[in-house]
C-alpha atoms as a PDB file:
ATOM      1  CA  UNK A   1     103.730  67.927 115.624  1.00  0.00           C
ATOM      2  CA  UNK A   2     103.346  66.024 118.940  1.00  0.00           C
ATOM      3  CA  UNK A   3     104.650  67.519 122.336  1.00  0.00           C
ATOM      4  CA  UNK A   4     108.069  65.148 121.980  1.00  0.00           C
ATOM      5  CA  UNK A   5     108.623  67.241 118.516  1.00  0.00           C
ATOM      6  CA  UNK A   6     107.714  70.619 120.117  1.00  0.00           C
ATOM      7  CA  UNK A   7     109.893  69.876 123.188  1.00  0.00           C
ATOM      8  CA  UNK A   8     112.917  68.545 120.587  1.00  0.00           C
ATOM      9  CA  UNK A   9     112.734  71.403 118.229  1.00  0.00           C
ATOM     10  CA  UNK A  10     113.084  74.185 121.290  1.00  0.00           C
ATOM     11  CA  UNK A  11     116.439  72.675 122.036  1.00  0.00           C
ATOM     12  CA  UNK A  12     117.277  73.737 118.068  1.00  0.00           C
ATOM     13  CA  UNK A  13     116.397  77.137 118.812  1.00  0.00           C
ATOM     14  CA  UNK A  14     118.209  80.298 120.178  1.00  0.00           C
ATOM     15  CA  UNK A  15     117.177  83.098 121.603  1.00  0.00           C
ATOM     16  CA  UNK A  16     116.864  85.291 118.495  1.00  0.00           C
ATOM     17  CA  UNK A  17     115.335  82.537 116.614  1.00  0.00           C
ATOM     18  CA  UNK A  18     112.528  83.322 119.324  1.00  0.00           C
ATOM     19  CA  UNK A  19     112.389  87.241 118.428  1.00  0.00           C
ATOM     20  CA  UNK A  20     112.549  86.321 114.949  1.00  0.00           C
ATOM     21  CA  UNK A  21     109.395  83.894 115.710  1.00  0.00           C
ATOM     22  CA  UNK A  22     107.613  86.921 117.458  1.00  0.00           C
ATOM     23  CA  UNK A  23     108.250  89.082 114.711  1.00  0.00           C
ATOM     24  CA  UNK A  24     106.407  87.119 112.309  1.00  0.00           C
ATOM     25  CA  UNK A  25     103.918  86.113 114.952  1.00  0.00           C
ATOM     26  CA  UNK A  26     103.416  90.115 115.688  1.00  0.00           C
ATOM     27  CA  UNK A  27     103.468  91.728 111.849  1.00  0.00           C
ATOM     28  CA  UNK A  28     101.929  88.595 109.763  1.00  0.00           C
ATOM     29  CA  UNK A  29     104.145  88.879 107.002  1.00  0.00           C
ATOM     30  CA  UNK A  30     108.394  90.514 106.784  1.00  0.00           C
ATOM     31  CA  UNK A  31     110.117  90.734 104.074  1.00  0.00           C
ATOM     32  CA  UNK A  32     113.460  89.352 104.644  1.00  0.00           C
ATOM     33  CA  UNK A  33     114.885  92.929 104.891  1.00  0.00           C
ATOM     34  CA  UNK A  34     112.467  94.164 107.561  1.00  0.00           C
ATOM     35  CA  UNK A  35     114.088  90.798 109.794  1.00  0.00           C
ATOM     36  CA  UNK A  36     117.254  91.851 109.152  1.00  0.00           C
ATOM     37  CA  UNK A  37     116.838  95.800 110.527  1.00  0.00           C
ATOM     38  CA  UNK A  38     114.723  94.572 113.716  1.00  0.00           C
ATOM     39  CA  UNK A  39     117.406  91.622 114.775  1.00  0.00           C
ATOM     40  CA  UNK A  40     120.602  91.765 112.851  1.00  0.00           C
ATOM     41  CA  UNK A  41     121.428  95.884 111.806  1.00  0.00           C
ATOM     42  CA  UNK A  42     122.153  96.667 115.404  1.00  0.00           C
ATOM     43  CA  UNK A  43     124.184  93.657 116.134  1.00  0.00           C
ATOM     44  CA  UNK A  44     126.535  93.454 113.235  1.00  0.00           C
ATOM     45  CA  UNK A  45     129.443  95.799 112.260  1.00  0.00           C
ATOM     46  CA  UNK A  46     128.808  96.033 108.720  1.00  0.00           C
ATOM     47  CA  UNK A  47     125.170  95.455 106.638  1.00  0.00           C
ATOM     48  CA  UNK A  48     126.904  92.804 104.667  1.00  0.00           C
ATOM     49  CA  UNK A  49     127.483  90.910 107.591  1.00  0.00           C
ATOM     50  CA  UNK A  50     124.277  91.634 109.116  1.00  0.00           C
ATOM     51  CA  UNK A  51     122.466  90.661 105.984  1.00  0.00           C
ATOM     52  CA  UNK A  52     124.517  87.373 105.584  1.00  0.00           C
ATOM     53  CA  UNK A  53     123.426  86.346 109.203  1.00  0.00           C
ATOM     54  CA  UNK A  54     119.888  87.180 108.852  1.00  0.00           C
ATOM     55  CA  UNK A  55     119.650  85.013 105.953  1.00  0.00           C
ATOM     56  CA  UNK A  56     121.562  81.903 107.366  1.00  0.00           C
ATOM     57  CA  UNK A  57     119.151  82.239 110.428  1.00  0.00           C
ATOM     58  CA  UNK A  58     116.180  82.334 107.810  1.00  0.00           C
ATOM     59  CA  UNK A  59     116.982  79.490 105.772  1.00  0.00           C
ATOM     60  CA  UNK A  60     118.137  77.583 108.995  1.00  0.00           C
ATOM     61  CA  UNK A  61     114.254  77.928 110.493  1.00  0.00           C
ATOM     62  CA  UNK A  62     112.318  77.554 107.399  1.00  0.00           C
ATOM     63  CA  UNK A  63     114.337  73.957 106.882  1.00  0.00           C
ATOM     64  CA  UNK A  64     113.161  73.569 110.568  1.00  0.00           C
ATOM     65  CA  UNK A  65     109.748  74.558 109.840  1.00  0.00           C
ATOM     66  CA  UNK A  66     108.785  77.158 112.033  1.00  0.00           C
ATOM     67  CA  UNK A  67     109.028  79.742 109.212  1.00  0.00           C
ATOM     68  CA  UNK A  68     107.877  79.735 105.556  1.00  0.00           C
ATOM     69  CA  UNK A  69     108.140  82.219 102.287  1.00  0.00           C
ATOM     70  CA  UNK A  70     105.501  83.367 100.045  1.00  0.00           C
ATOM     71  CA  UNK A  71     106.022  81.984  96.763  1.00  0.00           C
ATOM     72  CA  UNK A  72     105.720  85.745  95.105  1.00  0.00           C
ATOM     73  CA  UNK A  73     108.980  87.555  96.237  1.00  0.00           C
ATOM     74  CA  UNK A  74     108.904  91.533  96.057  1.00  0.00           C
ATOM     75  CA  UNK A  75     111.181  92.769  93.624  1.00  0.00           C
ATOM     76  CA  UNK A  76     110.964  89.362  91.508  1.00  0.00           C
ATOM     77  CA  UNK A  77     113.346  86.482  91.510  1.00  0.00           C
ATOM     78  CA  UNK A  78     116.650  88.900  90.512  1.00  0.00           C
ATOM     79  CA  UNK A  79     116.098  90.390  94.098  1.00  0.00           C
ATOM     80  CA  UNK A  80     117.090  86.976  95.535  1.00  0.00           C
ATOM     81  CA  UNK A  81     116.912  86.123  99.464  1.00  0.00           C
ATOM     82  CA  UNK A  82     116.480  89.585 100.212  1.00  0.00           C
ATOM     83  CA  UNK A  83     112.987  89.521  98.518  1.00  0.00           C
ATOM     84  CA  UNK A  84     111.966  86.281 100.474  1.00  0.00           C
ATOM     85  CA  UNK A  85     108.507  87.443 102.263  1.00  0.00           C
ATOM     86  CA  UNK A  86     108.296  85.185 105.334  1.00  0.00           C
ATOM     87  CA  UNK A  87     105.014  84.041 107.583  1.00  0.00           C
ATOM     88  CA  UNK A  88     104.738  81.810 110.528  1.00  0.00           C
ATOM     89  CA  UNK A  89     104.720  77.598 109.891  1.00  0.00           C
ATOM     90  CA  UNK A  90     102.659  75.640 111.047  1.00  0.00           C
ATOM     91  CA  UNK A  91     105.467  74.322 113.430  1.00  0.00           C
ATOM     92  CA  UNK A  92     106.217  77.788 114.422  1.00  0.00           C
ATOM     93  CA  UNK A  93     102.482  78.389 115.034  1.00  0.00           C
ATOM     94  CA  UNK A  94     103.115  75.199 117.559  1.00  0.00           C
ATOM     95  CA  UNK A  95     105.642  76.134 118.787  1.00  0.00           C
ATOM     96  CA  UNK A  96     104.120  79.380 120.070  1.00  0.00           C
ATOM     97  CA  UNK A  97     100.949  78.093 120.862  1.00  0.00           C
ATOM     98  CA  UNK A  98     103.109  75.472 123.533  1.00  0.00           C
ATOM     99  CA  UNK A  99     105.291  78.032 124.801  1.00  0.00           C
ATOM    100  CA  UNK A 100     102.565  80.312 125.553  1.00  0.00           C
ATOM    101  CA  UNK A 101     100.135  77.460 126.852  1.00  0.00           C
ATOM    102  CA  UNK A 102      97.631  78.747 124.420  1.00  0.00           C
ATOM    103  CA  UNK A 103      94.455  76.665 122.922  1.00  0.00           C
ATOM    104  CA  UNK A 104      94.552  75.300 119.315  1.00  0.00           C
ATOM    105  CA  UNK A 105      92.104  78.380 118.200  1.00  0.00           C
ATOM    106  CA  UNK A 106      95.363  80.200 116.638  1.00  0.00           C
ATOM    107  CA  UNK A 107      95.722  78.150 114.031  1.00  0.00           C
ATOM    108  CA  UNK A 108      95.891  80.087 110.672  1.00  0.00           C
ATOM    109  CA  UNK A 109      95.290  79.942 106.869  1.00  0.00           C
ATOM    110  CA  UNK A 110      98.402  79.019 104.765  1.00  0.00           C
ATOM    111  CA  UNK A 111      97.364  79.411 101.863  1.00  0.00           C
ATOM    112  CA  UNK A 112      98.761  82.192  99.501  1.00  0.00           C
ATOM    113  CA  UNK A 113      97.400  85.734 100.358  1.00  0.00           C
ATOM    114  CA  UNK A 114      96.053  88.140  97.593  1.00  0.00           C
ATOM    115  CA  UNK A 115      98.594  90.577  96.268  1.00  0.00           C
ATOM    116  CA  UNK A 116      96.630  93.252  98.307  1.00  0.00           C
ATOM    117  CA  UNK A 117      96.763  91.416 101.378  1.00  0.00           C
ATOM    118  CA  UNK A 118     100.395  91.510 101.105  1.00  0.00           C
ATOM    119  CA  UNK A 119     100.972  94.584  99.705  1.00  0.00           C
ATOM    120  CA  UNK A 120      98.998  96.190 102.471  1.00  0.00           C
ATOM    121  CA  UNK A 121     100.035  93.957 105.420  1.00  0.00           C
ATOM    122  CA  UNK A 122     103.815  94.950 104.264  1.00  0.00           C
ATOM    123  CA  UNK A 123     103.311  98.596 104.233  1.00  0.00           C
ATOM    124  CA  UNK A 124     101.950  98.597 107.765  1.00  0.00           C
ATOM    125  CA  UNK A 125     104.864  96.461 108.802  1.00  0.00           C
ATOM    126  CA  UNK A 126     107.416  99.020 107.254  1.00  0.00           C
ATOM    127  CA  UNK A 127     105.691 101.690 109.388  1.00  0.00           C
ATOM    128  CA  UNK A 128     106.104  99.736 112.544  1.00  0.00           C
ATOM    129  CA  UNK A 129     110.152  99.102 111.283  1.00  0.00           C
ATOM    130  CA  UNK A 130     110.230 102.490 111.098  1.00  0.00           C
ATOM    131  CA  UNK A 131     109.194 103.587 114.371  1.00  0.00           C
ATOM    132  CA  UNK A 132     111.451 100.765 115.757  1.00  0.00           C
ATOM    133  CA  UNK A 133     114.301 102.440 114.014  1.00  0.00           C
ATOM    134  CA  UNK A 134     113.449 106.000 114.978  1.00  0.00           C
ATOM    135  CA  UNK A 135     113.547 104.747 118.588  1.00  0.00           C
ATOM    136  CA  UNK A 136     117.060 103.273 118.503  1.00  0.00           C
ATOM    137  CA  UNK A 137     117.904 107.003 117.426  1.00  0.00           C
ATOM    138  CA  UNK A 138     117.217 108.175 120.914  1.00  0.00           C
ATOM    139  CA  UNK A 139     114.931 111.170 118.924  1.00  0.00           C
ATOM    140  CA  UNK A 140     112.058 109.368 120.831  1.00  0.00           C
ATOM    141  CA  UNK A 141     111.303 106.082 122.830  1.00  0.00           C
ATOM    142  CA  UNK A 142     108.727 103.499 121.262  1.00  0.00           C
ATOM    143  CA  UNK A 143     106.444 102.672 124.440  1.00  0.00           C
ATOM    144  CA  UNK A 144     104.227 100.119 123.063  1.00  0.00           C
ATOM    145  CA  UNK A 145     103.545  99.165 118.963  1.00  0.00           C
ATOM    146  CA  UNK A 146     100.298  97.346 118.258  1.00  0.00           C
ATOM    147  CA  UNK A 147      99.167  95.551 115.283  1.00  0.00           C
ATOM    148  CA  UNK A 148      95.918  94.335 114.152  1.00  0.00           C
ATOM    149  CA  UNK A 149      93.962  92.667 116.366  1.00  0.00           C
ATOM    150  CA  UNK A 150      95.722  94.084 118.830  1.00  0.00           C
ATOM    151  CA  UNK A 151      95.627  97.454 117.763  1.00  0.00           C
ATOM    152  CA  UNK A 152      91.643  97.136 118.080  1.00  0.00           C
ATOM    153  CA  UNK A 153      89.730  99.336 119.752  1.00  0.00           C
ATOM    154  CA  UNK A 154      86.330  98.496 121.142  1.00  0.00           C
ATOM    155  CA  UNK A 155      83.044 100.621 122.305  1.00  0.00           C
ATOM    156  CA  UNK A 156      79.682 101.026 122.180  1.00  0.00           C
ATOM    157  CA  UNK A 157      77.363 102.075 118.814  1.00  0.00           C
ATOM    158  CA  UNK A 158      74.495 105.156 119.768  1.00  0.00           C
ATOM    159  CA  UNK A 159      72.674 101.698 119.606  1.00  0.00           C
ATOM    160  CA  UNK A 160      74.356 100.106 122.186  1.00  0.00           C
ATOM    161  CA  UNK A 161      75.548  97.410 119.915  1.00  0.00           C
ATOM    162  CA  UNK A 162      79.728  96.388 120.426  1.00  0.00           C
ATOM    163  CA  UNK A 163      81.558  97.982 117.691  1.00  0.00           C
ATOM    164  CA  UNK A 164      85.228  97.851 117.067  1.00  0.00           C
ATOM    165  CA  UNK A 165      87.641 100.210 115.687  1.00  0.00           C
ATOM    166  CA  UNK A 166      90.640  98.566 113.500  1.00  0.00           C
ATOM    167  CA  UNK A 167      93.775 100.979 112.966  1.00  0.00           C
ATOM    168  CA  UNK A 168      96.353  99.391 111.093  1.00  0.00           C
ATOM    169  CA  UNK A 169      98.966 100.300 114.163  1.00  0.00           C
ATOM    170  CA  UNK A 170      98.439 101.944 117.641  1.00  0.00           C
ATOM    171  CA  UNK A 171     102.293 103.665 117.908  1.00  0.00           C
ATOM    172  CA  UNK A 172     103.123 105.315 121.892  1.00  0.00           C
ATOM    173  CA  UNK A 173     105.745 107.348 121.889  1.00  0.00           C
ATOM    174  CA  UNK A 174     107.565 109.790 124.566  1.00  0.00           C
ATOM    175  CA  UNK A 175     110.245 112.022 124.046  1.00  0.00           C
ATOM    176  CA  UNK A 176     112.086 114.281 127.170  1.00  0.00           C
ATOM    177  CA  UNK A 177     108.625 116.272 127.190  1.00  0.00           C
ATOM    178  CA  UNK A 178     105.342 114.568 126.851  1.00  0.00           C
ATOM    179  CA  UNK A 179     103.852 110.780 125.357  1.00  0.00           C
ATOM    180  CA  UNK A 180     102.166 110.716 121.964  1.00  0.00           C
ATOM    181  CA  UNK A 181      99.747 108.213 121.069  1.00  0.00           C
ATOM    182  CA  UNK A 182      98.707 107.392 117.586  1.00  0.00           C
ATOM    183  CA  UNK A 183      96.260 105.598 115.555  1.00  0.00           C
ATOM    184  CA  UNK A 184      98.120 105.015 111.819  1.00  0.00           C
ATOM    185  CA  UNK A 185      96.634 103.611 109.100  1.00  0.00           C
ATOM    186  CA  UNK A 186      98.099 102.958 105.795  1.00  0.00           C
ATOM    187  CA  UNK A 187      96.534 104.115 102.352  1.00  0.00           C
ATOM    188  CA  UNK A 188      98.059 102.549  99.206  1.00  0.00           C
ATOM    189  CA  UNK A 189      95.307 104.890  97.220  1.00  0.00           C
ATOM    190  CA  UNK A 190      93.502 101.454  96.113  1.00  0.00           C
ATOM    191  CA  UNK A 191      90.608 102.745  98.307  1.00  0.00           C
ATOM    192  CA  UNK A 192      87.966 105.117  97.063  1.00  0.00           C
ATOM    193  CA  UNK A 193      87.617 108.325  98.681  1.00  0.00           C
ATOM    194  CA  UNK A 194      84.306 107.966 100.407  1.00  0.00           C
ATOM    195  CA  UNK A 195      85.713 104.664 101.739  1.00  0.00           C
ATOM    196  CA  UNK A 196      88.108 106.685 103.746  1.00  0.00           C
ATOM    197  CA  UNK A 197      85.846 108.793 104.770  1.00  0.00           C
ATOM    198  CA  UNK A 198      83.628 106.406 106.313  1.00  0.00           C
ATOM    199  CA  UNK A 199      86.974 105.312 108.381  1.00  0.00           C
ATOM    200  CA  UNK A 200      87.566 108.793 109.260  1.00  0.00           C
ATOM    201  CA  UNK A 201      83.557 109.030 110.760  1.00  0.00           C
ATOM    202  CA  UNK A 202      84.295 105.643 112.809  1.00  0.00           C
ATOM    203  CA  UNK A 203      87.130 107.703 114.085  1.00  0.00           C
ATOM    204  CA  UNK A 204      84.916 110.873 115.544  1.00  0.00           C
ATOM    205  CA  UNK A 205      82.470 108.195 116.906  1.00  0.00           C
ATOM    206  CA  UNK A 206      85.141 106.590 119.015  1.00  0.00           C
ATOM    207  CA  UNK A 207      86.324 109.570 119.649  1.00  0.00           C
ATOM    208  CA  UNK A 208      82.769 110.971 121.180  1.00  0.00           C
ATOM    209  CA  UNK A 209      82.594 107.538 123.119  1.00  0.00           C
ATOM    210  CA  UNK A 210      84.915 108.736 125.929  1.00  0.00           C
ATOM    211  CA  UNK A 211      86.847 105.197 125.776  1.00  0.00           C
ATOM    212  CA  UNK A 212      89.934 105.837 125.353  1.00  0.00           C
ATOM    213  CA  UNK A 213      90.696 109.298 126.973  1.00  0.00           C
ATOM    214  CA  UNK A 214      89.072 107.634 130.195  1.00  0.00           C
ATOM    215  CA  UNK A 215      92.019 104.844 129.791  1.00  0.00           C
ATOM    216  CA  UNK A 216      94.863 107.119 129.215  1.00  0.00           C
ATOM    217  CA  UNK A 217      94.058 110.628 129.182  1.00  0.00           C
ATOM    218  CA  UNK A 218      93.726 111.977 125.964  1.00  0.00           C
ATOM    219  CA  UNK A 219      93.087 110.335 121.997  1.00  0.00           C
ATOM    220  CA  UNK A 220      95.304 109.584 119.691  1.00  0.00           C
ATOM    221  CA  UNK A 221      96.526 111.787 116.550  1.00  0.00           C
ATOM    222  CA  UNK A 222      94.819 109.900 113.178  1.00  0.00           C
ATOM    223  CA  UNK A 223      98.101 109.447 111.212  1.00  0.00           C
ATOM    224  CA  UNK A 224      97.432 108.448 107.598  1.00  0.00           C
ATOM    225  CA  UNK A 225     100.640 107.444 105.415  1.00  0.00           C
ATOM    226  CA  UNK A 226      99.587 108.027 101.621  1.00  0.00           C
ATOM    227  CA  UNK A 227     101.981 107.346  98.787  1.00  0.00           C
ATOM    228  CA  UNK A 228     101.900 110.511  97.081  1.00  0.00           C
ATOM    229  CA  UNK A 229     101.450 114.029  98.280  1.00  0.00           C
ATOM    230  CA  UNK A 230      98.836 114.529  95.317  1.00  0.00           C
ATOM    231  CA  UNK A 231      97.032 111.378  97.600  1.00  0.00           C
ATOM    232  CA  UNK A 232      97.509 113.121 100.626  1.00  0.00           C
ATOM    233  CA  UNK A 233      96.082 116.718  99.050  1.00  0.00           C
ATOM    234  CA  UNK A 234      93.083 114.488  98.026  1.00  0.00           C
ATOM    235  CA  UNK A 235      92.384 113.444 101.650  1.00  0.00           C
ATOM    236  CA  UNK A 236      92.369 116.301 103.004  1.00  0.00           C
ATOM    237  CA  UNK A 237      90.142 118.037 101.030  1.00  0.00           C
ATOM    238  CA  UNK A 238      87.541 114.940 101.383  1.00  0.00           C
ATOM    239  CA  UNK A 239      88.145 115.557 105.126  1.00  0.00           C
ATOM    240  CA  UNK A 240      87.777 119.062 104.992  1.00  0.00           C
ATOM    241  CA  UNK A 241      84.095 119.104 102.751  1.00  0.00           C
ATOM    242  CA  UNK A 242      82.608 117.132 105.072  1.00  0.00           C
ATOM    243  CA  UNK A 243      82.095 120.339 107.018  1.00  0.00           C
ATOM    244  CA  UNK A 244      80.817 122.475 103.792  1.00  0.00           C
ATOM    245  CA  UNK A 245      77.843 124.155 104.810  1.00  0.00           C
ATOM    246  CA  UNK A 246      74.688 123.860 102.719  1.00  0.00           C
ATOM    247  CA  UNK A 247      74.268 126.484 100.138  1.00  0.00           C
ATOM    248  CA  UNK A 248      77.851 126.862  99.118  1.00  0.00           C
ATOM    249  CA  UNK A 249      78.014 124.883  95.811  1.00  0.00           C
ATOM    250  CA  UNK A 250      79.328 122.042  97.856  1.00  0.00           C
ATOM    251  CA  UNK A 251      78.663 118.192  98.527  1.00  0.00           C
ATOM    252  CA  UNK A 252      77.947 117.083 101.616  1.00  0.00           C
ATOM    253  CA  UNK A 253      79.753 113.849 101.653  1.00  0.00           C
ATOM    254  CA  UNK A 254      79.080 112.854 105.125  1.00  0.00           C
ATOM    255  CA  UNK A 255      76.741 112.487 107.564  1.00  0.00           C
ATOM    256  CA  UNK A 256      79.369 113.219 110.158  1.00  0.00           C
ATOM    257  CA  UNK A 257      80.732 116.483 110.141  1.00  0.00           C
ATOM    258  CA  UNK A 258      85.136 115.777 110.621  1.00  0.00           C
ATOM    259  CA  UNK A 259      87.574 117.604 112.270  1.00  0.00           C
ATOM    260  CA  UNK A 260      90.647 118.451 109.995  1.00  0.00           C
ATOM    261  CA  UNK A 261      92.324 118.882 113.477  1.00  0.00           C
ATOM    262  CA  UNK A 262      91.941 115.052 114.097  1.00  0.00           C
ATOM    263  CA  UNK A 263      93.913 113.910 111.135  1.00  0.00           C
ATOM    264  CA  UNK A 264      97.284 113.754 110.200  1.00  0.00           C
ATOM    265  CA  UNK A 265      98.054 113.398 106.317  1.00  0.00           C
ATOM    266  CA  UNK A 266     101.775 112.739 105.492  1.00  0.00           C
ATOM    267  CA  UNK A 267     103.267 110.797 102.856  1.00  0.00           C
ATOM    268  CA  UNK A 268     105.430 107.974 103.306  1.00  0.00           C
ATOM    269  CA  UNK A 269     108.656 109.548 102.851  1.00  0.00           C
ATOM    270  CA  UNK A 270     107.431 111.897 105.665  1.00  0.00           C
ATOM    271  CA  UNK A 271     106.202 109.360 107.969  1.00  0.00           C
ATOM    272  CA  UNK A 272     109.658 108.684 109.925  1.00  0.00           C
ATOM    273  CA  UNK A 273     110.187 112.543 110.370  1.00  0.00           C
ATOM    274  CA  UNK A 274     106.624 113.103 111.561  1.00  0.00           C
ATOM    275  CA  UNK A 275     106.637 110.520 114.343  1.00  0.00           C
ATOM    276  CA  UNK A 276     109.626 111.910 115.201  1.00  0.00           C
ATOM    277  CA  UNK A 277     108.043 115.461 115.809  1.00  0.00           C
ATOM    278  CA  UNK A 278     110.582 116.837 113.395  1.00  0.00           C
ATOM    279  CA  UNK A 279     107.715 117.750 110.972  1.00  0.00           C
ATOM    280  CA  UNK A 280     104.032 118.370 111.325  1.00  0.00           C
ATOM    281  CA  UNK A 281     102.053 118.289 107.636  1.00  0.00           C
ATOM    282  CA  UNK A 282      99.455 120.974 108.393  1.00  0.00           C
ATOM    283  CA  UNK A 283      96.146 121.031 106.593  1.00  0.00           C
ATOM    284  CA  UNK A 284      96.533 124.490 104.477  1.00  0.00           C
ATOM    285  CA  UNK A 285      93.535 127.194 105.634  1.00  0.00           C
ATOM    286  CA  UNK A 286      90.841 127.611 103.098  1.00  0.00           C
ATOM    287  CA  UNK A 287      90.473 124.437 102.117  1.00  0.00           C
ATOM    288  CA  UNK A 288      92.282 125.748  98.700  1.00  0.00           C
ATOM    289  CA  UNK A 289      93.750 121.950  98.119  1.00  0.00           C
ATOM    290  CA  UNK A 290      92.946 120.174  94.814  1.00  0.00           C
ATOM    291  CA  UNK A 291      90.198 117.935  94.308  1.00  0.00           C
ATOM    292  CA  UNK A 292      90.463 114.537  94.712  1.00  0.00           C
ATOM    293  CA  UNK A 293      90.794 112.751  91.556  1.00  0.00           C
END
């Protein structure tokens, strides 16, 4: 696309095309369901009306080519335009990288992405809908949403080597009394236990660094979303047995000793009420919980 293109196809565009084109940009992948609750819900009287705009402004860009769909569609063909997953174009990529006076470096892969890829990379995106939503609500004000890479943290290994922590989101919040910060990450229970674990540790090391409570104050709550609440009793005890103490009949599966305290365990049919503050998932005393499977 040459600068005469880029400078002809911003004259096609209107102001929500550019939110829609930051979006995608932002989240990597939106199904066309999550477009239509960020841009279209609020603006429309009726979610017929707001789904039959969203989609005429989707088709309209990806004949443009600023925005393309995955060839896979969640929910299968029968879900129709609603199950349209949408990424950035390669003229959309352009197009951002001009507007922003940014180098060529962001050029991405458009190839098809594994199922896991997607799977995963939607699941984080509903949890950043979500908190959109909440806010709208007026239960609590979104102050800043972060995906990945932005959502990366960096610091300093006991080695002195640069190592980087990757949550899936980094969610501020405030309400009428106080700011709540958050590191989420999203668990589809494809990973295996000790995997999580190892993400947990990398979480108590940045925490020990001093990095971010000398930024802002204090460090985030470790919010894992699980599917199931027999995933999230599973976590929790792997959390919690990381501080059995030798002689009691129990594995030490860490090197790191955790702090239940730390981490947050809620299921996703939870997660909108627990960033809200209306519920808390507590960690029962004991460490009673079943056994991971």
């Amino acid at each position: 696309m040459s600068r005469l293109d880029v400078n002809t196809l911003k004259g096609q565009l209107l102001e929500r095309d550019y939110d829609l084109l930051r979006s995608v940009d932002q989240y990597r992948l939106l199904t066309t369901k999550h477009l239509q609750r960020l841009h279209f819900d609020a603006a429309h009287p009726t979610p017929l009306a707001a789904a039959r705009a969203c989609s005429r402004s989707l088709v309209r860009l990806k004949d443009l080519g600023v925005l393309r769909s995955l060839d896979r569609r969640i929910g299968g063909v029968r879900a129709g335009s609603a199950g349209f997953v949408w990424f950035l174009g390669p003229a959309g990529d352009r197009l951002l990288t001009a507007l922003h006076d940014e180098a060529s470096g962001r050029r991405r892969n458009y190839r098809e992405p594994s199922r896991h890829f997607v799977d995963h990379t939607l699941a984080v995106t509903e949890l950043a809908v979500q908190a959109i939503e909440a806010g709208r609500t007026g239960a609590m004000e979104v102050l800043n949403i972060e995906t990945e890479p932005a959502s990366w943290q960096q610091s300093l290994s006991p080695h002195g080597t640069r190592a980087w922590l990757k949550p899936d989101l980094r969610l501020v919040t405030v309400t009428a009394e106080e700011e709540f910060h958050y590191f989420i990450e999203s668990d589809l229970a494809s990973e295996h236990l000790p995997v999580i674990v190892r993400q947990c540790e990398a979480y108590e090391a940045f925490r020990a660094s001093g990095r971010y409570q000398a930024a802002h104050g204090l460090f985030p709550a470790v919010l894992w979303v699980v599917p199931t609440e027999a995933r999230a009793a599973a976590l929790r005890a792997a959390v919690r047995r990381t501080r059995a103490k030798p002689g009691r009949g129990l594995p030490q599966s860490s090197e790191r000793r955790l702090d239940p305290q730390l981490f947050t365990v809620c299921t996703a049919d939870e997660y909108a009420a627990v960033i809200r503050g209306d519920h808390l998932p507590i960690n029962p005393p004991g460490g009673q919980e079943g056994e991971a499977p």
